[in-house]
C-alpha atoms as a PDB file:
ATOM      1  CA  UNK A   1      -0.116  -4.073  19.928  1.00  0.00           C
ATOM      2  CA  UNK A   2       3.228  -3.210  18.466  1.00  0.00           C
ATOM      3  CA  UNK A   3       3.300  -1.767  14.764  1.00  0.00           C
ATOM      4  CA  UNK A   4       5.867  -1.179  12.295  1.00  0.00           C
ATOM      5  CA  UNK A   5       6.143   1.282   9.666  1.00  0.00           C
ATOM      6  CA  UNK A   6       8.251   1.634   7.006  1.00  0.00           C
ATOM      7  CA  UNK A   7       8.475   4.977   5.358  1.00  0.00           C
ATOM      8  CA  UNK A   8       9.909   5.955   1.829  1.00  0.00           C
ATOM      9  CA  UNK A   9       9.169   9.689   2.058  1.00  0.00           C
ATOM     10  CA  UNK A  10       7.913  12.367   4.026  1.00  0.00           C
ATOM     11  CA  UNK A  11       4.787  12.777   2.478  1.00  0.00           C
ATOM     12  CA  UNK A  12       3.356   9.139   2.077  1.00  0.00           C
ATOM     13  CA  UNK A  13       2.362   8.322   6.234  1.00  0.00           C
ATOM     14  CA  UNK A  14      -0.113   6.064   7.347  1.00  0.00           C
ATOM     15  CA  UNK A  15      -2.579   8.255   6.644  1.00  0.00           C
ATOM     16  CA  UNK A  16      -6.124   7.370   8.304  1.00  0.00           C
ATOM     17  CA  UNK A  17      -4.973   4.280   9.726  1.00  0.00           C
ATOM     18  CA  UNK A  18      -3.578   6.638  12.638  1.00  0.00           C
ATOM     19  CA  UNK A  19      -7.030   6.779  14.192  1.00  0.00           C
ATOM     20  CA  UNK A  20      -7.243   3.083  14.123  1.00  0.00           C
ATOM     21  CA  UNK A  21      -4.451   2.911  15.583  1.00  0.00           C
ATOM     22  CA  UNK A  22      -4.388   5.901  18.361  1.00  0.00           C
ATOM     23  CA  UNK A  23      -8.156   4.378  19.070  1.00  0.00           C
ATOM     24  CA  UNK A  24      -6.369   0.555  20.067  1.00  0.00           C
ATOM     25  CA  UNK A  25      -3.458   2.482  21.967  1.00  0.00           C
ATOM     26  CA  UNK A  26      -1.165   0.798  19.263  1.00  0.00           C
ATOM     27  CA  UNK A  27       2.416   0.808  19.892  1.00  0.00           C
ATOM     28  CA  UNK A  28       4.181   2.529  16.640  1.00  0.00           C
ATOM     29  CA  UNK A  29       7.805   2.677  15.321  1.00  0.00           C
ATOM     30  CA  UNK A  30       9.320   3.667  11.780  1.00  0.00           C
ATOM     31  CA  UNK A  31      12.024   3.039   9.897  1.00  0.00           C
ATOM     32  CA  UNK A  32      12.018   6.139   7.671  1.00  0.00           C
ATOM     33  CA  UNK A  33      14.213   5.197   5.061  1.00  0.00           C
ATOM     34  CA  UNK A  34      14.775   9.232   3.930  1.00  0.00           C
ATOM     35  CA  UNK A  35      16.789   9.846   6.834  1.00  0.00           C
ATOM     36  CA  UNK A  36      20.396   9.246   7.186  1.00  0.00           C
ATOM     37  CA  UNK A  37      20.469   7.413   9.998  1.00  0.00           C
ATOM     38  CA  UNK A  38      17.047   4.719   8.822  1.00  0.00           C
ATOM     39  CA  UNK A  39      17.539   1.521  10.137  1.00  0.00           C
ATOM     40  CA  UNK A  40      15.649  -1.309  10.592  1.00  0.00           C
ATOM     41  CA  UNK A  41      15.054  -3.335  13.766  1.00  0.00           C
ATOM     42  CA  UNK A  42      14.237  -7.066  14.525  1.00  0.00           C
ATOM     43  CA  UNK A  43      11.477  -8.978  13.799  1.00  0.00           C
ATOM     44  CA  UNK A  44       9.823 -10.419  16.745  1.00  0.00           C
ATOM     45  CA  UNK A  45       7.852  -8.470  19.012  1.00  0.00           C
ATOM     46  CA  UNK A  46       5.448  -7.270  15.975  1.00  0.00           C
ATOM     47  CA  UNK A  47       2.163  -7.871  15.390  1.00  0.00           C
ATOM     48  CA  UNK A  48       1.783  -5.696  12.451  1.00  0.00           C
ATOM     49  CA  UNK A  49       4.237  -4.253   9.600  1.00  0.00           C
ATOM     50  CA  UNK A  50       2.611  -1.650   7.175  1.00  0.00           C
ATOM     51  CA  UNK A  51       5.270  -0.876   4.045  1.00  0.00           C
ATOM     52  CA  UNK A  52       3.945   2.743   2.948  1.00  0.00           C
ATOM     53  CA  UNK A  53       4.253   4.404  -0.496  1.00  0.00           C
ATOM     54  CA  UNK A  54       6.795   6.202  -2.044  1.00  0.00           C
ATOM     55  CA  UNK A  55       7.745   7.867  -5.907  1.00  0.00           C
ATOM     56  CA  UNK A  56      10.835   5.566  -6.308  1.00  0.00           C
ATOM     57  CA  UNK A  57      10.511   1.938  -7.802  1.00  0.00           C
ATOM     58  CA  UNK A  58      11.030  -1.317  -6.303  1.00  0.00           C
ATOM     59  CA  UNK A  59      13.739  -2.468  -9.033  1.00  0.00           C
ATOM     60  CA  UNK A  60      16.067   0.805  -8.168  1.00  0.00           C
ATOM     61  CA  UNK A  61      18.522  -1.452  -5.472  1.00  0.00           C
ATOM     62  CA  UNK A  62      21.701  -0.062  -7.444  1.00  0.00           C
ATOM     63  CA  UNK A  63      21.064   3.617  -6.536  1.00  0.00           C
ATOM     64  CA  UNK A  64      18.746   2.678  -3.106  1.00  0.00           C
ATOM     65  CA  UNK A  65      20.651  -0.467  -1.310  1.00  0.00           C
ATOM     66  CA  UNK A  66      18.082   0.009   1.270  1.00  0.00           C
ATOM     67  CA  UNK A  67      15.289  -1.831  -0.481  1.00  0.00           C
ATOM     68  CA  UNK A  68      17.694  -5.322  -0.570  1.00  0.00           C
ATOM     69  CA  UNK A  69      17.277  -4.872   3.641  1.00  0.00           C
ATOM     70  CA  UNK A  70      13.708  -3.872   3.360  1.00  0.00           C
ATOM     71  CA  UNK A  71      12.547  -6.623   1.100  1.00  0.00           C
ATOM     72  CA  UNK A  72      14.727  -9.111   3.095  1.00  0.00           C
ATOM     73  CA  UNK A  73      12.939  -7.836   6.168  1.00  0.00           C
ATOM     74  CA  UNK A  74       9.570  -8.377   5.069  1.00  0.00           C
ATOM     75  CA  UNK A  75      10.349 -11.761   4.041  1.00  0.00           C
ATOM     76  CA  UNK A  76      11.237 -12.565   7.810  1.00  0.00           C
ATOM     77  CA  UNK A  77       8.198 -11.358   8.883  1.00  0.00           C
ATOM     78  CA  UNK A  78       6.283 -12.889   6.684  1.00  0.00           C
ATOM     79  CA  UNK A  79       8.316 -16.190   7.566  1.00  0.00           C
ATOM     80  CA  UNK A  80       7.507 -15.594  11.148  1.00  0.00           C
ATOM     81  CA  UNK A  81       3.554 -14.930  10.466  1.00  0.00           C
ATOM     82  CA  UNK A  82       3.606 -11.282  11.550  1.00  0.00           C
ATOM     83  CA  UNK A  83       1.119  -9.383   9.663  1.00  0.00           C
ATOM     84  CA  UNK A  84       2.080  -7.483   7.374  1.00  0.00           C
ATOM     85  CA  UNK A  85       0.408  -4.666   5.344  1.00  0.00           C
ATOM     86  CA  UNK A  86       1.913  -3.116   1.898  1.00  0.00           C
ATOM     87  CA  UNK A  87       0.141  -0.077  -0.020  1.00  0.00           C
ATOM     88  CA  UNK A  88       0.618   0.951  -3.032  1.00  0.00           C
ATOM     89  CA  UNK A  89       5.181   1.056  -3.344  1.00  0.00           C
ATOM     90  CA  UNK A  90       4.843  -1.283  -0.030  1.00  0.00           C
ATOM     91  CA  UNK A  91       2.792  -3.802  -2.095  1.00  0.00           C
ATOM     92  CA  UNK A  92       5.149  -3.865  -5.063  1.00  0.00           C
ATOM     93  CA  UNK A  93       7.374  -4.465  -2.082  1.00  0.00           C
ATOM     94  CA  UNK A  94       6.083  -7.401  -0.486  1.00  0.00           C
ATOM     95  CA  UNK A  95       6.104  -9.215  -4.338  1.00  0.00           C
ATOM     96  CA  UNK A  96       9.580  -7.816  -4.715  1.00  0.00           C
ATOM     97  CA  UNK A  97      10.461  -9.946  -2.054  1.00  0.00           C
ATOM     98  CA  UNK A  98       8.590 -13.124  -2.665  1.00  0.00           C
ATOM     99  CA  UNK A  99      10.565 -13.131  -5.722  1.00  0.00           C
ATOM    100  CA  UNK A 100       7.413 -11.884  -8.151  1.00  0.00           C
ATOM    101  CA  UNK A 101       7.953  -9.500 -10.733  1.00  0.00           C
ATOM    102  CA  UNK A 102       7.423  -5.634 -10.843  1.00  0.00           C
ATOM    103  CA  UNK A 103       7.186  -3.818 -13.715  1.00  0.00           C
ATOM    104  CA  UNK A 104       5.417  -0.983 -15.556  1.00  0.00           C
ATOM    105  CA  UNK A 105       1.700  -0.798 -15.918  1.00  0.00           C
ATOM    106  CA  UNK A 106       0.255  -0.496 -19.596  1.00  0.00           C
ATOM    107  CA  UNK A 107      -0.690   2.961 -18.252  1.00  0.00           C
ATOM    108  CA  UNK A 108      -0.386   5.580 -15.583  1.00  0.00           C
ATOM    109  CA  UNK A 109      -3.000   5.742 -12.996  1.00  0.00           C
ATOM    110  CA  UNK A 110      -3.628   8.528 -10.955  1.00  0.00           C
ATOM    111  CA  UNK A 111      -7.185   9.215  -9.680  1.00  0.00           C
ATOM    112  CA  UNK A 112     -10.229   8.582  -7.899  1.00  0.00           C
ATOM    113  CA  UNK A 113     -10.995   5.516  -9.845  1.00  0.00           C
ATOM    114  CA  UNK A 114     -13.434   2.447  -8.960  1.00  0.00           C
ATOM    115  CA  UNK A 115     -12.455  -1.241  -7.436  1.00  0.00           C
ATOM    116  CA  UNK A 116     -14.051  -4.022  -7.965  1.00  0.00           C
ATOM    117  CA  UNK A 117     -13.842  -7.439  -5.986  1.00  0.00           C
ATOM    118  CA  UNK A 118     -12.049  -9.991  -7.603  1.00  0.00           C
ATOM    119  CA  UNK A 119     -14.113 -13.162  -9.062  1.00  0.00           C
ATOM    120  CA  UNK A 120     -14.907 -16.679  -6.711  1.00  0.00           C
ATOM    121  CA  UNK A 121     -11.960 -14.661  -3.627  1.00  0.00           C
ATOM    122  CA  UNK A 122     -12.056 -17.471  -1.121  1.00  0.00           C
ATOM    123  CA  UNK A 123     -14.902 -16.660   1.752  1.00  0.00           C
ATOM    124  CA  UNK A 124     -11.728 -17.014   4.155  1.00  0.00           C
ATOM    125  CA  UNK A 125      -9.834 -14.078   2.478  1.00  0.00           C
ATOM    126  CA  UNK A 126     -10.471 -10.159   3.432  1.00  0.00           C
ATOM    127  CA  UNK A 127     -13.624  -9.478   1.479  1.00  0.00           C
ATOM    128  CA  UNK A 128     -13.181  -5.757  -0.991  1.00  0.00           C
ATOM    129  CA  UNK A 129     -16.971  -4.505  -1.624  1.00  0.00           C
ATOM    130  CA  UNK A 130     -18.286  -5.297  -4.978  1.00  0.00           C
ATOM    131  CA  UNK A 131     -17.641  -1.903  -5.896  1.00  0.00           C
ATOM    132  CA  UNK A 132     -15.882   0.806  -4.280  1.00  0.00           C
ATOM    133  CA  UNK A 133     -13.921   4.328  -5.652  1.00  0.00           C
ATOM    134  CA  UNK A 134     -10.490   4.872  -4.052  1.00  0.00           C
ATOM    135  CA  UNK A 135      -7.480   6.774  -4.976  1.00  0.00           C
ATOM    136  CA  UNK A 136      -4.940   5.376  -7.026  1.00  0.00           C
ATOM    137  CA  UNK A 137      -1.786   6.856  -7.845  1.00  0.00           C
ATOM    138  CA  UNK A 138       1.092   4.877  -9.509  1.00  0.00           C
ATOM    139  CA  UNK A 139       2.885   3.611 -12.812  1.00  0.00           C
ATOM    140  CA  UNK A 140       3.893   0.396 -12.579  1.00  0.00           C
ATOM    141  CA  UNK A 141       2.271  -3.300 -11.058  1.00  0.00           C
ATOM    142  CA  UNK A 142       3.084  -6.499  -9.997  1.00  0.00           C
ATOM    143  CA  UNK A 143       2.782 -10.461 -10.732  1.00  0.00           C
ATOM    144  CA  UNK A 144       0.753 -12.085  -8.058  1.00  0.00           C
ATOM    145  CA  UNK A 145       3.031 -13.680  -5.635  1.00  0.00           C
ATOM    146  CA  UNK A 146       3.524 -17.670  -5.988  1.00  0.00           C
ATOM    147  CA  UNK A 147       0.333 -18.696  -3.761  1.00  0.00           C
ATOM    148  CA  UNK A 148      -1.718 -15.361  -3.294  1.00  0.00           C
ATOM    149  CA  UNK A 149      -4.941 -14.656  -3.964  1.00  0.00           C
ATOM    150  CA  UNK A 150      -6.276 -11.877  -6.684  1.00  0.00           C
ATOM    151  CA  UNK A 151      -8.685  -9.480  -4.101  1.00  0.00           C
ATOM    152  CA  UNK A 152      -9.683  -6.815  -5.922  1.00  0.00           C
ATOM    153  CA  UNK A 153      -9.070  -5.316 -10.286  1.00  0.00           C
ATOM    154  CA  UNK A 154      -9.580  -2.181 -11.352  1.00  0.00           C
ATOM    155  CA  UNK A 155     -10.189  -1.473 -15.518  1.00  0.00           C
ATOM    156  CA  UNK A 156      -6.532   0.361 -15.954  1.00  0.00           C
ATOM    157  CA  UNK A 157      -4.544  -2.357 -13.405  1.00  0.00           C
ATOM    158  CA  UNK A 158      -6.068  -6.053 -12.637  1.00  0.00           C
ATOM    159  CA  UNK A 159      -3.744  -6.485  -9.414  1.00  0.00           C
ATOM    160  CA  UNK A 160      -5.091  -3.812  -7.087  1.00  0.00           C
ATOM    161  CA  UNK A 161      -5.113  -6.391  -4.060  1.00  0.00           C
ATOM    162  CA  UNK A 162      -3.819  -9.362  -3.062  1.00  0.00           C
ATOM    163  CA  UNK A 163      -3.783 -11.882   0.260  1.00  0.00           C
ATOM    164  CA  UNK A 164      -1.269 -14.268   0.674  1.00  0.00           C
ATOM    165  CA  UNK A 165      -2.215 -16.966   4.055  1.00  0.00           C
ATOM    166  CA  UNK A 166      -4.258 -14.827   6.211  1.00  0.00           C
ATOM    167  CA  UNK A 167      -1.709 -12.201   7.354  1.00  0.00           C
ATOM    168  CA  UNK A 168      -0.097 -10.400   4.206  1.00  0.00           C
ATOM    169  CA  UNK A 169      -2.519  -8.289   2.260  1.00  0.00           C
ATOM    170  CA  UNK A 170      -0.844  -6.085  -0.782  1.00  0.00           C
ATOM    171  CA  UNK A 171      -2.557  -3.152  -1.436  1.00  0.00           C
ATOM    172  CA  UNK A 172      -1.798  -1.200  -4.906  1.00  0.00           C
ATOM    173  CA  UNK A 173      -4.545   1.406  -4.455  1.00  0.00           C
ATOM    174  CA  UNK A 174      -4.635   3.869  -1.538  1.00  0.00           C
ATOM    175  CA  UNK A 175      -7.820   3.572   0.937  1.00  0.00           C
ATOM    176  CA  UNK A 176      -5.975   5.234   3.494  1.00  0.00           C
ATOM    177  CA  UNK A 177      -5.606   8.559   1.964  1.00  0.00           C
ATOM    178  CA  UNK A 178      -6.359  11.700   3.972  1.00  0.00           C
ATOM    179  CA  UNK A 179      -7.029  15.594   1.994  1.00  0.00           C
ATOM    180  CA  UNK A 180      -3.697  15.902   3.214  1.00  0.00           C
ATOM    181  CA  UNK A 181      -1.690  13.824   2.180  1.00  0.00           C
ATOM    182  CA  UNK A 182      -3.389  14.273  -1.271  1.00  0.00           C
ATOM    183  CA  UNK A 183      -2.312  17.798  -1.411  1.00  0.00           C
ATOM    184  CA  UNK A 184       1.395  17.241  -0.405  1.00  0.00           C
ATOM    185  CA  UNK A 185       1.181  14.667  -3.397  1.00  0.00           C
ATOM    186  CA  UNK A 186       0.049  17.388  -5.838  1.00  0.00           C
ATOM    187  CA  UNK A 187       2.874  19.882  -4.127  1.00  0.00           C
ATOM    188  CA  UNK A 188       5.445  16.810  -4.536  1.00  0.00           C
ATOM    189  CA  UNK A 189       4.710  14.727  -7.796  1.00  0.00           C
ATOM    190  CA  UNK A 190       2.599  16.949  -9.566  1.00  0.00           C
ATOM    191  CA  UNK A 191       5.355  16.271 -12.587  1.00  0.00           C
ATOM    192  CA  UNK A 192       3.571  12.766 -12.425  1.00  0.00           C
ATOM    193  CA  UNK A 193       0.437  14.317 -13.700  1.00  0.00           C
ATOM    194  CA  UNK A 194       0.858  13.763 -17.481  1.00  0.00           C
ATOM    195  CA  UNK A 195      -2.153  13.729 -19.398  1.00  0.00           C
ATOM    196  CA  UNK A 196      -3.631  10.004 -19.752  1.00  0.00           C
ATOM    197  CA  UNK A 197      -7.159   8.100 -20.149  1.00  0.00           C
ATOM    198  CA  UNK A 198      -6.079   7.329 -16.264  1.00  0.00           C
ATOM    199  CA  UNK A 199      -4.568  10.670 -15.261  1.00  0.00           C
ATOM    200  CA  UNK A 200      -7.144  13.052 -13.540  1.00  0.00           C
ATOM    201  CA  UNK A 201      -6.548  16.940 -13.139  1.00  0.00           C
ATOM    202  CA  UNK A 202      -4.870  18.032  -9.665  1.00  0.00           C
ATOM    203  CA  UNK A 203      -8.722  19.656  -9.410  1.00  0.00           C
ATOM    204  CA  UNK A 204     -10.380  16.339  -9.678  1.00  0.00           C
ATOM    205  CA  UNK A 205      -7.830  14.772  -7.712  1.00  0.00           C
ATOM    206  CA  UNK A 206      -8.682  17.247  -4.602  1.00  0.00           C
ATOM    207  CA  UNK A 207     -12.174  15.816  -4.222  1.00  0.00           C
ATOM    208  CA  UNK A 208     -14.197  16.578  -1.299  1.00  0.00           C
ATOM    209  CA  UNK A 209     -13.293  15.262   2.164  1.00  0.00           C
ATOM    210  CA  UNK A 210     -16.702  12.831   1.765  1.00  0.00           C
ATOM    211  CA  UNK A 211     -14.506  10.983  -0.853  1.00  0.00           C
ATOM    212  CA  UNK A 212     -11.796   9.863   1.072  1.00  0.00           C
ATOM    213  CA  UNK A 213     -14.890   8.042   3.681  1.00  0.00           C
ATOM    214  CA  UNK A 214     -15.244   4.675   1.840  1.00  0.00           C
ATOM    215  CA  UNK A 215     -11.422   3.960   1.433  1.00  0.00           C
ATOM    216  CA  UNK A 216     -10.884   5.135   5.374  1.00  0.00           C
ATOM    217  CA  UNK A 217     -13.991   2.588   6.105  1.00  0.00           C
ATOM    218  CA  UNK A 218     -12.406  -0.066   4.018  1.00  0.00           C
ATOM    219  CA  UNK A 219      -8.739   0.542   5.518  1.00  0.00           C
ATOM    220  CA  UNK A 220      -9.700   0.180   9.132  1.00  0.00           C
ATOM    221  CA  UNK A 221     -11.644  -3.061   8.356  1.00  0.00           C
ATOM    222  CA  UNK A 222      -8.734  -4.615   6.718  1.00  0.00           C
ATOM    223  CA  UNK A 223      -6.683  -3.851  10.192  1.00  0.00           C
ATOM    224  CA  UNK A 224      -9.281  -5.706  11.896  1.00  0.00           C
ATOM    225  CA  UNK A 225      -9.350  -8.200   9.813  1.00  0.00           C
ATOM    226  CA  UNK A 226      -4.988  -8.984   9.568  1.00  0.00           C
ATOM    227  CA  UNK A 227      -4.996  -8.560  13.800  1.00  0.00           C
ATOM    228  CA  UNK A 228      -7.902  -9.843  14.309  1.00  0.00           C
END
């Protein structure tokens, strides 16, 4: 299996899918857009993109000319049915590029807050659980994609997940989160942290390790599911 990552800052990896994929001897690459020399490679060959998060906004192409590639890239491998994976930034991505709209949420969200499945999801789309509490951190959303399906609302942001055919999945919360990449978050965008209804403390926001078991549960049954 050969995967594709694309990386918007040092901090924001893959997180807990890295067992998944160290566990099916995955084949990974990046294109981490932070470095100087970032560039992006062909198409075919992948099985899998996954478009990671990142503090900067989808709309910012006049000061980051790299997003025009990326969202041009993940239209070609959407148009050549290669899965592909956005979370949280990446999933603001993929709607970027299927020429939906991203803009700011009513309010901030940045917490452990809880999921819920969306209404009547078609039994042949990824299935969220009913209920589930993941991390969230972000300010702004997205329009659903012409032709995708709503997966999963939260109470602060209705589009937490989406599926468009049965190999792009959008996530805008973060199941994949690790303690540690939770703590570089706090050490990098603690500025983010501005008191809100949605806005936890950096205290509640370092929750035990058992927290982060549900989303890593969910994550690595979504990767079945899109390789599958």
């Amino acid at each position: 299996m050969r995967v594709h990552v694309l990386q918007h800052v040092p901090f924001e990896d893959i997180g807990s899918m890295a067992e998944w994929f160290q566990q099916r001897g995955a084949q990974l690459s990046y294109t981490r857009f932070y470095e100087a020399d970032a560039q992006l490679p062909e198409v075919d060959g992948f099985d899998l993109v996954v478009a990671m998060g990142g503090p900067m906004s989808v709309n910012d192409e006049a000061t980051l000319p790299w997003l025009v590639a990326e969202k041009a890239f993940l239209r070609a491998a959407i148009a050549s049915e290669v899965a592909v994976l956005g979370v949280c930034l990446g999933a603001q991505l993929i709607a970027s590029a299927l020429a939906a709209q991203v803009y700011p949420n009513e309010v901030a969200e940045i917490g452990w807050f809880p999921v819920w499945r969306a209404d009547a999801v078609d039994e042949a789309c990824f299935l969220f659980p009913e209920r589930i509490e993941l991390l969230h951190w972000h300010g702004e959303t997205f329009a659903l994609p012409e032709g995708a399906t709503l997966l999963a609302s939260s109470e602060a942001c209705r589009h937490q997940a989406f599926q468009l055919g049965r190999r792009v999945i959008g996530l805008q919360c973060h199941p994949e989160m690790t303690p540690q990449i939770v703590a570089d978050l706090l050490d990098q965008c603690a500025d983010e942290l501005r008191p809100g209804t949605w806005v936890q403390t950096p205290e509640q926001l370092a929750a035990s390790a058992a927290a982060y078991v549900p989303g890593n549960l969910l994550i690595a049954r979504l990767l079945d599911y899109l390789v599958g």
